[in-house]
N, C-alpha and C. Protein backbone atom coordinates (compact mmCIF):
# COMPACT_ATOMS: atom_id res chain seq x y z
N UNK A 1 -109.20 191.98 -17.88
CA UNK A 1 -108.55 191.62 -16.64
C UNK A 1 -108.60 190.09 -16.51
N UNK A 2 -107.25 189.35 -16.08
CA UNK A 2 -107.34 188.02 -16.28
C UNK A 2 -107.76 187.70 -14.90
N UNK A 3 -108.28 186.97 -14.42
CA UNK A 3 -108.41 186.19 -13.01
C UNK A 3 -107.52 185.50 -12.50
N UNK A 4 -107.66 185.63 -11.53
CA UNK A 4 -106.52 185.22 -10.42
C UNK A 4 -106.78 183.70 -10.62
N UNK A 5 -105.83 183.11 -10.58
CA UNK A 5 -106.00 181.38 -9.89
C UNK A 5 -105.98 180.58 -8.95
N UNK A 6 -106.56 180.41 -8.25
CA UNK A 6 -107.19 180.08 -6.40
C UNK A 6 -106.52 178.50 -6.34
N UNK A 7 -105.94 177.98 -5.26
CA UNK A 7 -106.03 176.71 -4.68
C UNK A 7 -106.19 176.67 -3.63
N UNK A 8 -106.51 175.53 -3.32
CA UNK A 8 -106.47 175.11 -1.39
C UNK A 8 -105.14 174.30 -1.39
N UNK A 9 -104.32 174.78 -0.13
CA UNK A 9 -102.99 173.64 -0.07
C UNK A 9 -103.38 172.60 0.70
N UNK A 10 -103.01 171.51 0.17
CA UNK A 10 -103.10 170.25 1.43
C UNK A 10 -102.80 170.23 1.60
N UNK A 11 -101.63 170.64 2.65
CA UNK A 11 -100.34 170.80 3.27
C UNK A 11 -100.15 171.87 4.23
N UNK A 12 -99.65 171.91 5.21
CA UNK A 12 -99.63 173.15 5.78
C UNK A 12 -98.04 173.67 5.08
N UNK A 13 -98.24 175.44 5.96
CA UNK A 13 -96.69 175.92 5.05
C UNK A 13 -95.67 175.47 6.13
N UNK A 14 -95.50 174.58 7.42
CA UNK A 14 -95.17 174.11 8.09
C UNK A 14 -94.29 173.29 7.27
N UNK A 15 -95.23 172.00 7.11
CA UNK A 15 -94.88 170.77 5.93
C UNK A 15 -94.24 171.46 4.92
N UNK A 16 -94.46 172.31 4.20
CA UNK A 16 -93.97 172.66 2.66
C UNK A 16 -92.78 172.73 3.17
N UNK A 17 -92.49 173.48 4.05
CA UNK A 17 -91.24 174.47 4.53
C UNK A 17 -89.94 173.87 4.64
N UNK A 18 -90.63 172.46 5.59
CA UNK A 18 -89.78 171.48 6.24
C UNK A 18 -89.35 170.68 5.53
N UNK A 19 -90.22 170.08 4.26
CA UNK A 19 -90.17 169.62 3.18
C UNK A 19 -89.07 169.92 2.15
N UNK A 20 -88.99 171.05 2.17
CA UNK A 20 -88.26 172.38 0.93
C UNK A 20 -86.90 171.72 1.56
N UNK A 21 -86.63 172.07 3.03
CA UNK A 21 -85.18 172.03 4.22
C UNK A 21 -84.47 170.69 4.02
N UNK A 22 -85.67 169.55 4.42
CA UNK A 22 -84.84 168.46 3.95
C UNK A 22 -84.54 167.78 2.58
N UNK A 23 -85.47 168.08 1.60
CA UNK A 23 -84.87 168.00 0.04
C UNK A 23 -83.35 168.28 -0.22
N UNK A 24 -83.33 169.87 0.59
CA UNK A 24 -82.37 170.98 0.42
C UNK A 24 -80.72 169.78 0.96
N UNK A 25 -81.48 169.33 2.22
CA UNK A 25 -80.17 169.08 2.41
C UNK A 25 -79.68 167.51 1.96
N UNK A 26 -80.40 166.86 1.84
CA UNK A 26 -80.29 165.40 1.48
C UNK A 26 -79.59 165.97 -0.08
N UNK A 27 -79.93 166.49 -1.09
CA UNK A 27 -79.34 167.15 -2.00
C UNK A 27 -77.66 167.53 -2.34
N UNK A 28 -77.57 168.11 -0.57
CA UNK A 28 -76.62 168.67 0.03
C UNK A 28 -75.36 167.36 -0.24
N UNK A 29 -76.33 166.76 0.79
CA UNK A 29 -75.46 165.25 1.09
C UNK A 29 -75.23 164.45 0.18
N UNK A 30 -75.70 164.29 -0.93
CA UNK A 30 -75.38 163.26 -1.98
C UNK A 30 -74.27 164.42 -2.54
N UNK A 31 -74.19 165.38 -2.51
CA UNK A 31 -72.69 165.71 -3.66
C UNK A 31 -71.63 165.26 -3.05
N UNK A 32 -72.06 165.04 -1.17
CA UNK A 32 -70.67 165.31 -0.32
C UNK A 32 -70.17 162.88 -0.90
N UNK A 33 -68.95 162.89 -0.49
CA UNK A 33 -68.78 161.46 -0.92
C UNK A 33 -69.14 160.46 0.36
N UNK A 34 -69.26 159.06 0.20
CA UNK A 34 -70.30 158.52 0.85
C UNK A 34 -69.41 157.95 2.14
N UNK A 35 -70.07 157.65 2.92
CA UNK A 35 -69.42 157.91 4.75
C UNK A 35 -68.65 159.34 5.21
N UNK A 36 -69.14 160.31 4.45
CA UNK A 36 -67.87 161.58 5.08
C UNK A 36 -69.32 161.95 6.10
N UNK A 37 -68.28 162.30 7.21
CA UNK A 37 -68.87 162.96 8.50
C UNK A 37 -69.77 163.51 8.35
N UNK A 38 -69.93 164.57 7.27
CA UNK A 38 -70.42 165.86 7.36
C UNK A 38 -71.53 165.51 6.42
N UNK A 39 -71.37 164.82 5.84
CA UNK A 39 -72.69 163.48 4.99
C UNK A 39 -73.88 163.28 5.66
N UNK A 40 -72.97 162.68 6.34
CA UNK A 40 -74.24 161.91 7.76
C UNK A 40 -74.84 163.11 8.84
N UNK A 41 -74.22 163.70 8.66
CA UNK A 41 -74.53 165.08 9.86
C UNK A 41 -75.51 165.26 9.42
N UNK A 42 -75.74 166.15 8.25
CA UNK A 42 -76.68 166.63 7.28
C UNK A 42 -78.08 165.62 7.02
N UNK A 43 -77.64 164.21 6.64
CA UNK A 43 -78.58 163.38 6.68
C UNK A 43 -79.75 163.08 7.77
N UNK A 44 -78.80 163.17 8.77
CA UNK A 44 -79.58 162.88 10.23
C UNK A 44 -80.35 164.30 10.74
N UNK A 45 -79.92 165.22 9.82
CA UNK A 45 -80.57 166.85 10.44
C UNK A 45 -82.06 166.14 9.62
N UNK A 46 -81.78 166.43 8.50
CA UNK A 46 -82.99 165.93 7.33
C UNK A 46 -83.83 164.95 7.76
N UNK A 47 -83.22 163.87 8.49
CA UNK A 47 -84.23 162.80 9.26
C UNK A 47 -84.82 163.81 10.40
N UNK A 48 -84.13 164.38 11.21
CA UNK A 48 -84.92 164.55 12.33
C UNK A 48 -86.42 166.04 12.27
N UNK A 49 -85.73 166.39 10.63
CA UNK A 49 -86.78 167.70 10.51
C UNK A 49 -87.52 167.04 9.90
N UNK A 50 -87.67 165.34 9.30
CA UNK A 50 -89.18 164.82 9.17
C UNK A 50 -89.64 164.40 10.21
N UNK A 51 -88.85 164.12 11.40
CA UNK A 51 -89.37 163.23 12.29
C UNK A 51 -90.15 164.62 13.11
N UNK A 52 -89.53 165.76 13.30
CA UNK A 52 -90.24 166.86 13.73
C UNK A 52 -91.78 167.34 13.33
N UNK A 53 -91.39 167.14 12.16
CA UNK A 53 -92.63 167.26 11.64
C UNK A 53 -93.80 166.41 11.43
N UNK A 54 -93.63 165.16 11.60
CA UNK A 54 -94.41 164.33 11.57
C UNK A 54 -95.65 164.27 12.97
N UNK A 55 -94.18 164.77 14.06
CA UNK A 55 -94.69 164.80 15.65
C UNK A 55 -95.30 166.11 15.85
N UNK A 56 -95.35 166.90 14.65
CA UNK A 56 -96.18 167.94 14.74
C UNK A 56 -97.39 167.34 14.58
N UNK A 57 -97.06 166.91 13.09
CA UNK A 57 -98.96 166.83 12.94
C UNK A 57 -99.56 166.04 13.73
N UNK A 58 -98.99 164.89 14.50
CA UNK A 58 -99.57 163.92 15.39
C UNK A 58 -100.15 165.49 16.66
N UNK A 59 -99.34 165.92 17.16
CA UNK A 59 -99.82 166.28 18.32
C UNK A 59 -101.49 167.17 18.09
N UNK A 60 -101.14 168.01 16.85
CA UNK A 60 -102.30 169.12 16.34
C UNK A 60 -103.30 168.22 15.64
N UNK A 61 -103.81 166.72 15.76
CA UNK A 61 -104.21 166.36 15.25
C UNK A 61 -105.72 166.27 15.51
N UNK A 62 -106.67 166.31 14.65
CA UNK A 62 -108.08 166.57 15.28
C UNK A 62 -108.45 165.66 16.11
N UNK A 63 -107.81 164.39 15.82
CA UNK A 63 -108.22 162.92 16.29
C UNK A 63 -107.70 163.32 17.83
N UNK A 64 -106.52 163.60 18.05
CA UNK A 64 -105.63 163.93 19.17
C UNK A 64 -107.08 164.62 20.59
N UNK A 65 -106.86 165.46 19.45
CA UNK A 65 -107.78 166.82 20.58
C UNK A 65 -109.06 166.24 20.55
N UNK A 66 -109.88 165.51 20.13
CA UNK A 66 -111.40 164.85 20.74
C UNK A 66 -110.95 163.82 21.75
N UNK A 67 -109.79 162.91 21.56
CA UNK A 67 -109.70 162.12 22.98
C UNK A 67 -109.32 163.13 23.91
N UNK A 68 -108.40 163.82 24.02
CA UNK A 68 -107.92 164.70 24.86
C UNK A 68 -109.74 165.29 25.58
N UNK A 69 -110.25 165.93 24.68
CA UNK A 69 -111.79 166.58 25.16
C UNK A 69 -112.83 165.55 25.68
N UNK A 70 -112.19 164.18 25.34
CA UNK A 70 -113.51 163.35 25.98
C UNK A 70 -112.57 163.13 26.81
N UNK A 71 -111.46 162.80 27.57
CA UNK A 71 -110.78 162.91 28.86
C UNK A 71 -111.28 163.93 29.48
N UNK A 72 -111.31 165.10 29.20
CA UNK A 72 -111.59 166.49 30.47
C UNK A 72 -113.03 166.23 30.89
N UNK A 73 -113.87 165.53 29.60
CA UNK A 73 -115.32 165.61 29.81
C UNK A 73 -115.89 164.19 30.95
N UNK A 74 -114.58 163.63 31.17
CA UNK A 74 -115.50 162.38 32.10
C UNK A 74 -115.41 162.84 33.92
């Protein structure tokens, strides 16, 4: 019996996910030709699902939640 092979992700499947979406579409956008509408549409989705995600991890951040807990605690 072979053994399984274990990792830890550094990443949440959040990040991977969001990651995977905007690859997907920036991808998208380079076949389309350069200034077409539907270019930039796509581009700016892809910006805003990093910018989403970025403001994820800021909010869930451990650092976040000890100021937040030394606020309730004064």
């Amino acid at each position: 019996m072979t053994k399984r092979r274990r990792f830890q992700q550094s990443e949440s499947f959040q990040d991977r996910l969001e990651a995977v979406r905007a690859g997907n579409a920036r991808e998208e956008a380079a076949k389309l030709p350069p200034g077409n509408r539907a270019a930039d549409d796509i581009l700016r989705k892809a910006r805003q699902a990093d910018t989403a995600s970025h403001l994820d991890d800021w909010a869930n951040s451990p650092e976040l939640r000890a100021a937040d807990m030394k606020l309730i605690q004064v």
